[in-house]
Structure formats: structure tokens, C-alpha cells
N, C-alpha and C. Protein backbone atom coordinates (compact mmCIF):
# COMPACT_ATOMS: atom_id res chain seq x y z
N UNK A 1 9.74 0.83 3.47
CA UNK A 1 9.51 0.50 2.08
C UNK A 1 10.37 1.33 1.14
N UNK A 2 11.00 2.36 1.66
CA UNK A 2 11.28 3.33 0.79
C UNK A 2 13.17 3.58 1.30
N UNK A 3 13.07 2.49 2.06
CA UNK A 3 14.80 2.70 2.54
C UNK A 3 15.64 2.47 1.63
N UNK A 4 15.60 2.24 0.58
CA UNK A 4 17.06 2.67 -0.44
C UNK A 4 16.81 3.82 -1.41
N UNK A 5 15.78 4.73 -1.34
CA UNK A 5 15.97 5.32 -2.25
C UNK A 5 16.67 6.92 -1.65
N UNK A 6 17.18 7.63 -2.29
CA UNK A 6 17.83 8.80 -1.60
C UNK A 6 16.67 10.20 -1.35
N UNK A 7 17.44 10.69 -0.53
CA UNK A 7 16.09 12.16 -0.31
C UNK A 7 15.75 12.77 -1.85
N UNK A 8 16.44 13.28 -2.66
CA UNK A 8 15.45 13.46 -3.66
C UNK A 8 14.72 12.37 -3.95
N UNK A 9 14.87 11.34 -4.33
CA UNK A 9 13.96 10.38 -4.69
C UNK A 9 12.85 10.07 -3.99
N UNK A 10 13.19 9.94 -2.43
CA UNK A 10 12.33 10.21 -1.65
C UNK A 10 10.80 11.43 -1.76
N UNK A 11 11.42 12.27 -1.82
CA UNK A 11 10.85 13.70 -1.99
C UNK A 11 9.70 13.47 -3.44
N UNK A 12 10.27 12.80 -4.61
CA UNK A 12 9.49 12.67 -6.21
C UNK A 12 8.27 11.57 -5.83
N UNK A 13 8.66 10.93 -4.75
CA UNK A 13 7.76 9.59 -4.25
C UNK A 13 6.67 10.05 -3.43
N UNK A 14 6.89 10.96 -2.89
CA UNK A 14 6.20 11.34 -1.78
C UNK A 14 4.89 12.62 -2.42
N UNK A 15 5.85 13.36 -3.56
CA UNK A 15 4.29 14.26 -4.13
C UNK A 15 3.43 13.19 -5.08
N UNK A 16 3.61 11.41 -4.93
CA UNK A 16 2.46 10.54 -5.14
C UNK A 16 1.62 10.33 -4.62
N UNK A 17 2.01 10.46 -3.37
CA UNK A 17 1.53 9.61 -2.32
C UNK A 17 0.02 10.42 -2.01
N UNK A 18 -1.16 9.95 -1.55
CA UNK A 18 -2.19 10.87 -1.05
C UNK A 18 -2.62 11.01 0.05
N UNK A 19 -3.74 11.46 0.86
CA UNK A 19 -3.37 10.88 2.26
C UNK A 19 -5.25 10.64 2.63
N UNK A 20 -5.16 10.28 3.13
CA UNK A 20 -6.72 8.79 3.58
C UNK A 20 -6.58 8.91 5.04
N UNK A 21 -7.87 9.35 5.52
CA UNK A 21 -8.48 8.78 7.03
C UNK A 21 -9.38 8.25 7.12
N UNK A 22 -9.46 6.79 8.22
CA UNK A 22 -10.72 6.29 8.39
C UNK A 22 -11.05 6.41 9.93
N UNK A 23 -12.65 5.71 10.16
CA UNK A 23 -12.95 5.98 11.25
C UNK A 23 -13.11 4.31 11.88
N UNK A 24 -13.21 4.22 13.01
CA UNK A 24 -12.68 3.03 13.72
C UNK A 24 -14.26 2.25 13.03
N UNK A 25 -13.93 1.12 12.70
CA UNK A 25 -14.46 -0.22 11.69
C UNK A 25 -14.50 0.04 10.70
N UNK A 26 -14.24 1.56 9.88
CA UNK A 26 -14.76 1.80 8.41
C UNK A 26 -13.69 0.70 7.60
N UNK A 27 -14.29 -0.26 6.44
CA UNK A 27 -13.96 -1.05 5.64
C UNK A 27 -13.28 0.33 4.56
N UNK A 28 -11.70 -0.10 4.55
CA UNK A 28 -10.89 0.58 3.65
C UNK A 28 -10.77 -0.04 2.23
N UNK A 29 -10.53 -1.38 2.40
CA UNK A 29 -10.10 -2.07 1.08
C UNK A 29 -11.27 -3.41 1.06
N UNK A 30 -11.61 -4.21 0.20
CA UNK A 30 -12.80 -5.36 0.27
C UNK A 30 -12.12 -6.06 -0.67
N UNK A 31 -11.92 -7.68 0.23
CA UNK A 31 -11.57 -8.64 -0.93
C UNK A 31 -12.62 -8.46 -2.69
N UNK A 32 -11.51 -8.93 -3.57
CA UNK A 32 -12.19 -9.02 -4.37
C UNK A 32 -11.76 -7.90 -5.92
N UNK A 33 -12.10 -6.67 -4.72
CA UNK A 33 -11.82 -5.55 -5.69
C UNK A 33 -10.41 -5.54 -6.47
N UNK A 34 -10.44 -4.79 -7.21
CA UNK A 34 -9.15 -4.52 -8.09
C UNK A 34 -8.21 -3.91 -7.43
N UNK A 35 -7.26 -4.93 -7.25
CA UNK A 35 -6.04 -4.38 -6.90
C UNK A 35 -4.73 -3.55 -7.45
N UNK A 36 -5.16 -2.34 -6.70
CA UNK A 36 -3.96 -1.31 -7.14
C UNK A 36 -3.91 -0.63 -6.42
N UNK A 37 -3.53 -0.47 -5.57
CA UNK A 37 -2.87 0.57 -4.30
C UNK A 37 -2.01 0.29 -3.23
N UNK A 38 -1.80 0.69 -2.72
CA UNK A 38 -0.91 0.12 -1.55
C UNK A 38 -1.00 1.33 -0.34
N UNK A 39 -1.31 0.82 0.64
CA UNK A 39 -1.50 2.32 1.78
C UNK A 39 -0.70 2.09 2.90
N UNK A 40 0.26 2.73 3.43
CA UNK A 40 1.27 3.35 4.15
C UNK A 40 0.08 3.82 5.64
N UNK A 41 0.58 2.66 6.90
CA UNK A 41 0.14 3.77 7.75
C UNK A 41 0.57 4.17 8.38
N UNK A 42 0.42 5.59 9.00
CA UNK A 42 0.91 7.00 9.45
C UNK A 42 0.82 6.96 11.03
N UNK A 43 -1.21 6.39 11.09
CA UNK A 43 -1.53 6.68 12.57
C UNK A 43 -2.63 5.31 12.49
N UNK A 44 -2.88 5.14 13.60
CA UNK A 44 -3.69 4.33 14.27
C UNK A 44 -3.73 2.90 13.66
N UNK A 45 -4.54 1.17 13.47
CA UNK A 45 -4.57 0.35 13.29
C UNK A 45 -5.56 0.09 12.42
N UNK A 46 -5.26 -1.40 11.73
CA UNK A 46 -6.62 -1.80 10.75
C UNK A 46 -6.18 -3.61 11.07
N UNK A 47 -7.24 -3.83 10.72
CA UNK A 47 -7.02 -5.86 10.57
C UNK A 47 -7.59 -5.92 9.16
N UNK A 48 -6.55 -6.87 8.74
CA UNK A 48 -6.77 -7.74 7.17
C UNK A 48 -6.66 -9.09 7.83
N UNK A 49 -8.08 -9.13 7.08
CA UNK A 49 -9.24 -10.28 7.23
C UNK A 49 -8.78 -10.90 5.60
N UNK A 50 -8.20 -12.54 5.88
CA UNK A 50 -8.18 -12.98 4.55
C UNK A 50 -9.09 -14.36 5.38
N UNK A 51 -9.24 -15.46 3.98
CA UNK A 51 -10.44 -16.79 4.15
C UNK A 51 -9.23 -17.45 5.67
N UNK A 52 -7.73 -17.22 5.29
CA UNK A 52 -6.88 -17.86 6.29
C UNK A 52 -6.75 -17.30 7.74
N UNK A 53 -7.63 -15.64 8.15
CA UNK A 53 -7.55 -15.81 9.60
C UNK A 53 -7.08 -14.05 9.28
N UNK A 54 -6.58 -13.31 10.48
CA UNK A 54 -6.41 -12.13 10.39
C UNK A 54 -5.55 -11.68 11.07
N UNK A 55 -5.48 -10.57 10.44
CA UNK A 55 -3.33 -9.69 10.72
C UNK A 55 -3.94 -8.41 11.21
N UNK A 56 -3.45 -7.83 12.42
CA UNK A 56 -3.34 -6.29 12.89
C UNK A 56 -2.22 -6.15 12.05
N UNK A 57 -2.44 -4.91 11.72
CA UNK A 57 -1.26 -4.32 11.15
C UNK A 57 -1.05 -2.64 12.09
N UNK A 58 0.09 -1.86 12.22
CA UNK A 58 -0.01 -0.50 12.69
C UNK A 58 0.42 -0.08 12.26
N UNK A 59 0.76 1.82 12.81
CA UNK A 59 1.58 3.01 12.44
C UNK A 59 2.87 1.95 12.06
N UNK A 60 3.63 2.60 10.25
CA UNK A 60 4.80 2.31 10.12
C UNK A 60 4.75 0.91 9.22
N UNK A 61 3.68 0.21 9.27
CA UNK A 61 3.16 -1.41 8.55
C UNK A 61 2.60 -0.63 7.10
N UNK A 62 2.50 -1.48 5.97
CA UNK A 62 1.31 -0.94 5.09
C UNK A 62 0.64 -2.28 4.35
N UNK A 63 -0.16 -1.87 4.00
CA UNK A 63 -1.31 -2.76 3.54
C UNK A 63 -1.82 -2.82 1.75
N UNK A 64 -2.26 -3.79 1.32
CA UNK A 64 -2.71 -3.39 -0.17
C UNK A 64 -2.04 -4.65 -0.76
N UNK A 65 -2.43 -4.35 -2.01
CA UNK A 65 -1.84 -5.64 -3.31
C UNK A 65 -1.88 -4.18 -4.58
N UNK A 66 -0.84 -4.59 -5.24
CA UNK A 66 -0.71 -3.80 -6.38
C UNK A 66 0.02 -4.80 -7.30
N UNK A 67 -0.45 -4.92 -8.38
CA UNK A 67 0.07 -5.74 -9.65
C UNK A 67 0.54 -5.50 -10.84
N UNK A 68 1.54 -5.16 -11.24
CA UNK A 68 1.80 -4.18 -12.60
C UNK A 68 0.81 -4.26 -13.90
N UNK A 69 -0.46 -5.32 -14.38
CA UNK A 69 -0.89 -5.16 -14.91
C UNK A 69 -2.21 -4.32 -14.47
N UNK A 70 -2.25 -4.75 -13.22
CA UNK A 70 -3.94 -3.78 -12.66
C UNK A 70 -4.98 -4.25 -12.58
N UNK A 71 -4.88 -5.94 -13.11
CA UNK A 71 -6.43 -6.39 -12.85
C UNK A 71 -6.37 -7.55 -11.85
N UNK A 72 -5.54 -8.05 -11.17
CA UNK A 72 -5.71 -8.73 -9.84
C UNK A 72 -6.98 -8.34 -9.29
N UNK A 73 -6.99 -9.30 -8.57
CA UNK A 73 -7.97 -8.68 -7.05
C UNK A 73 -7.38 -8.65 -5.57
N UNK A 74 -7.74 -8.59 -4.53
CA UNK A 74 -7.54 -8.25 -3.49
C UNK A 74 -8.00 -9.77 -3.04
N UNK A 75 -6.99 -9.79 -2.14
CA UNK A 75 -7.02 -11.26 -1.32
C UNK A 75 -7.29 -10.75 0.32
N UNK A 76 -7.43 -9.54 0.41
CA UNK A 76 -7.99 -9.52 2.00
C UNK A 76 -9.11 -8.20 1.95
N UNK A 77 -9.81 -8.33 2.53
CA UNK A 77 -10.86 -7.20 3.35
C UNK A 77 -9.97 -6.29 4.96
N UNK A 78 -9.98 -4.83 4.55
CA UNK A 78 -8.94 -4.66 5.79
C UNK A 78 -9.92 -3.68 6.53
N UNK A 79 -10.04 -3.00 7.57
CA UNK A 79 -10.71 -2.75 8.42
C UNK A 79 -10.20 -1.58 9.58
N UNK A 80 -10.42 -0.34 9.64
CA UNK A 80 -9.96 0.46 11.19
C UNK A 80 -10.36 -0.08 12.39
N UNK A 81 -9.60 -0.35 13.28
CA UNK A 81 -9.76 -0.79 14.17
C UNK A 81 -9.66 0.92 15.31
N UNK A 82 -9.77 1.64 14.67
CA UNK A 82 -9.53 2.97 15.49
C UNK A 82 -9.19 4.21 14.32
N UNK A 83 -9.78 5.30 14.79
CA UNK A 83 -9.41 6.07 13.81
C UNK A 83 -7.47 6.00 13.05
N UNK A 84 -7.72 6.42 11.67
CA UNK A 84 -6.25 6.12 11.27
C UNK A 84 -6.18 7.12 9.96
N UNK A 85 -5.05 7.15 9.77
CA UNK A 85 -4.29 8.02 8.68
C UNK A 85 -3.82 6.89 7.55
N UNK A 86 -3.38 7.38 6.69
CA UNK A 86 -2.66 6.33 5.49
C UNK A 86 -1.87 7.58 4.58
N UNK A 87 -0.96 7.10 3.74
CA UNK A 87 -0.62 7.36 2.48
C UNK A 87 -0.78 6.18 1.83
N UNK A 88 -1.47 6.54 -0.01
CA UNK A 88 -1.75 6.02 -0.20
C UNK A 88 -1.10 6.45 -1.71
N UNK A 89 -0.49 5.15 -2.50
CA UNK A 89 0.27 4.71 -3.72
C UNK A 89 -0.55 4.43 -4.38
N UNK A 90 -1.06 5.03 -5.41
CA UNK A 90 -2.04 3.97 -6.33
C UNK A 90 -1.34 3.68 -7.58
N UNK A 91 -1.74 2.86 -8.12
CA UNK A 91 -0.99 1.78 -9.41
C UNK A 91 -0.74 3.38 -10.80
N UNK A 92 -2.04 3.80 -10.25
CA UNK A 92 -2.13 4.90 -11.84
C UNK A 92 -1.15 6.08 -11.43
N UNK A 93 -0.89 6.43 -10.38
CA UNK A 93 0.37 7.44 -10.13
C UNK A 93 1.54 6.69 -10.34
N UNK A 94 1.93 5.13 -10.19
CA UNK A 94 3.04 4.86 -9.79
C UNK A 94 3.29 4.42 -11.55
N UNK A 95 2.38 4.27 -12.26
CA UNK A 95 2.32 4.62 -14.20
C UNK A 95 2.80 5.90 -14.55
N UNK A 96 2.14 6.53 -14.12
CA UNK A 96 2.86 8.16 -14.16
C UNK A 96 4.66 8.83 -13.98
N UNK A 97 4.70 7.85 -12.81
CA UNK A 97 6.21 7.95 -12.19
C UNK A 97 6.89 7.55 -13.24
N UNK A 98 6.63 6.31 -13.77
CA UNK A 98 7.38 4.93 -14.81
C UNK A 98 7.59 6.07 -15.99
N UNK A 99 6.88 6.64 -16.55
CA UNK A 99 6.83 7.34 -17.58
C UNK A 99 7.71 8.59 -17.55
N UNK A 100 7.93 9.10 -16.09
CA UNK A 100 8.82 10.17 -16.07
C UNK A 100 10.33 9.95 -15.56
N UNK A 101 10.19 9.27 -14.61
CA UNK A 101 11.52 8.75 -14.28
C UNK A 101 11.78 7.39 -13.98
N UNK A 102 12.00 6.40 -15.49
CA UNK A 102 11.99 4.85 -15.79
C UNK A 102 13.03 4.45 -14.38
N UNK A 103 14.01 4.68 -13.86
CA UNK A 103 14.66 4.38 -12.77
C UNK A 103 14.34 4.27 -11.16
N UNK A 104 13.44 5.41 -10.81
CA UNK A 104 12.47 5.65 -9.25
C UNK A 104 11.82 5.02 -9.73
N UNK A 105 11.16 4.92 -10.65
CA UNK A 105 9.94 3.82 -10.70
C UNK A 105 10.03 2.76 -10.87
N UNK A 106 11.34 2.01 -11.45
CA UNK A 106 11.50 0.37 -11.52
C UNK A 106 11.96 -0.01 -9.78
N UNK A 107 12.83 0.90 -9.14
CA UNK A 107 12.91 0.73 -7.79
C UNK A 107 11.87 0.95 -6.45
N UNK A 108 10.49 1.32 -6.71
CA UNK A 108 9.37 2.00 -6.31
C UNK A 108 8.48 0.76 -6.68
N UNK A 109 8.30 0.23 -7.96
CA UNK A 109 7.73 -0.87 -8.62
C UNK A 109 8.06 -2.07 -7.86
N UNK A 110 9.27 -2.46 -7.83
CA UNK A 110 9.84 -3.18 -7.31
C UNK A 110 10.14 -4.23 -5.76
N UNK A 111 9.72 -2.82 -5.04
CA UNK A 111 9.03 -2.79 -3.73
C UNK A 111 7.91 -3.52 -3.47
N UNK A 112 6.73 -2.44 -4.10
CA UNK A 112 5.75 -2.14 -4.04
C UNK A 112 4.62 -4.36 -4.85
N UNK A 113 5.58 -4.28 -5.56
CA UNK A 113 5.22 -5.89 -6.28
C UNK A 113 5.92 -6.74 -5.47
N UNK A 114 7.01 -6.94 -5.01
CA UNK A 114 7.49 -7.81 -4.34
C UNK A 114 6.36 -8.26 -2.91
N UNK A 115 6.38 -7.31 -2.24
CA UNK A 115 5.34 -6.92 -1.00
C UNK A 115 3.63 -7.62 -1.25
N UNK A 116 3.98 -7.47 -2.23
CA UNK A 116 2.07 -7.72 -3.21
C UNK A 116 2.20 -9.27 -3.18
N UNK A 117 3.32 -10.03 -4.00
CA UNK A 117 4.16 -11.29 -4.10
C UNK A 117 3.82 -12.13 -2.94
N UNK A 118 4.57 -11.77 -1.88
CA UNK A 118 4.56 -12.24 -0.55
C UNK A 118 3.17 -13.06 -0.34
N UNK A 119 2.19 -13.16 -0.49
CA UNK A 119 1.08 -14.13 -0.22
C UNK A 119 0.26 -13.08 0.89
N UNK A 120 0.23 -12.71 1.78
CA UNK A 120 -0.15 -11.68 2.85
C UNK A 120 -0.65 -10.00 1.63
N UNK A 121 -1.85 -9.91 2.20
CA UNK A 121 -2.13 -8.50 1.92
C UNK A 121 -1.13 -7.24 1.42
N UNK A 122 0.23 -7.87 1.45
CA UNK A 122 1.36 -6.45 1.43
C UNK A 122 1.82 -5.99 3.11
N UNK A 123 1.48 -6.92 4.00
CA UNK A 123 1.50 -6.89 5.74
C UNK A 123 3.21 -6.29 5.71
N UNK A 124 3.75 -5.60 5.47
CA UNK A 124 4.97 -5.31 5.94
C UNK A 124 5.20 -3.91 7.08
N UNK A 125 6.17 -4.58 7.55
CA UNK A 125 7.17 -3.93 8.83
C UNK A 125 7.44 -2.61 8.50
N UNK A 126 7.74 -1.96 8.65
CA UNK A 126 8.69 -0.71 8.78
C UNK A 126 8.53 -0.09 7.65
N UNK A 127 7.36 0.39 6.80
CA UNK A 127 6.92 0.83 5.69
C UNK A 127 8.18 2.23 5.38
């Protein structure tokens, strides 16, 4: 997710990020809710459960819907399938970023909405 931006940029992205463990079935995200986050995973698996059927996702995939205005909802319910790690982006840090450095954050934004776009939970590859 973060392959064009350079190691500093990298580095300004990363004191956003927070870090989240669940335990195997704990419900992380629930259709419905307000979407703004996006979570990066680190370690172990989760399934997003949408009305159309369900996605494993793993280490290196990330998960979430984030919308630049903030009041979407969530189109999947996602789930540990085993204990797991995350980093986790939320909409109100990645406001924060926008405000300090308008450039990492239109390229960070950019990502992060496109992924949301896609129709799928944010299910991407190689986070």
C-alpha cells in the first residue's frame, strides 16, 4: 500500500499507524458502522463476511473502508480467524497528516480511497 512513497515518508506514515490484536473469532470491524479506518495485517488471518459471500484475507493483505468525508458505512463484518496483529490508519490521523503535510497525505489518501472504491472491504494484496 505504501510502495511509492520514500523512507522518510514512509517513516511520517508509520508514527500514524497504531497497532491492534485480536483473538481467534473476535469481531474487529461490523457491517454498518462508520467507516474510517483501514487495518494493515502484520500477523495471523481474519474473514470479511459481506451479504455476497466471504474473503480470507492474511499477513501483508489489509482490510477496512475509509471515505474522505467519514460517514459511509462498512460493507463487511471481518472476523480473526486466529490470533492476529494489525496496524491500523484511522480517517482522523490521516486529517491530521492532510493538515501537516498536504502532499504524503494526498498520496496516503489516495491509496487508502481508491482500495475503499474497489467494491471489496479494502481486500488488498501486498499491503
Amino acid at each position: 500500500m505504501f510502495e511509492d512513497l520514500s523512507a522518510i515518508e514512509i517513516k511520517e506514515v508509520a508514527h500514524l499507524l497504531k497497532s491492534q490484536s485480536a483473538v481467534d473469532n473476535e469481531e474487529i470491524v461490523r457491517r454498518g458502522e462508520r467507516a474510517d479506518a483501514l487495518y494493515l495485517i502484520t500477523s495471523g488471518a481474519v474473514v470479511a463476511i459481506t451479504p455476497d459471500g466471504q474473503t480470507r484475507l492474511e499477513q501483508g493483505q489489509y482490510f477496512g473502508e475509509m471515505v474522505p468525508h467519514g460517514d459511509a458505512e462498512r460493507t463487511a463484518s471481518v472476523y480473526a480467524t486466529e490470533p492476529s496483529q494489525f496496524l491500523v490508519l484511522r480517517l482522523e490521523d490521516l486529517r491530521d497528516l492532510m493538515r501537516r503535510t498536504p502532499e504524503l497525505a494526498t498520496k496516503v489518501a489516495h491509496r487508502a480511497f481508491e482500495a475503499t472504491k474497489s467494491g471489496m472491504p479494502a481486500a488488498g494484496p501486498d499491503a
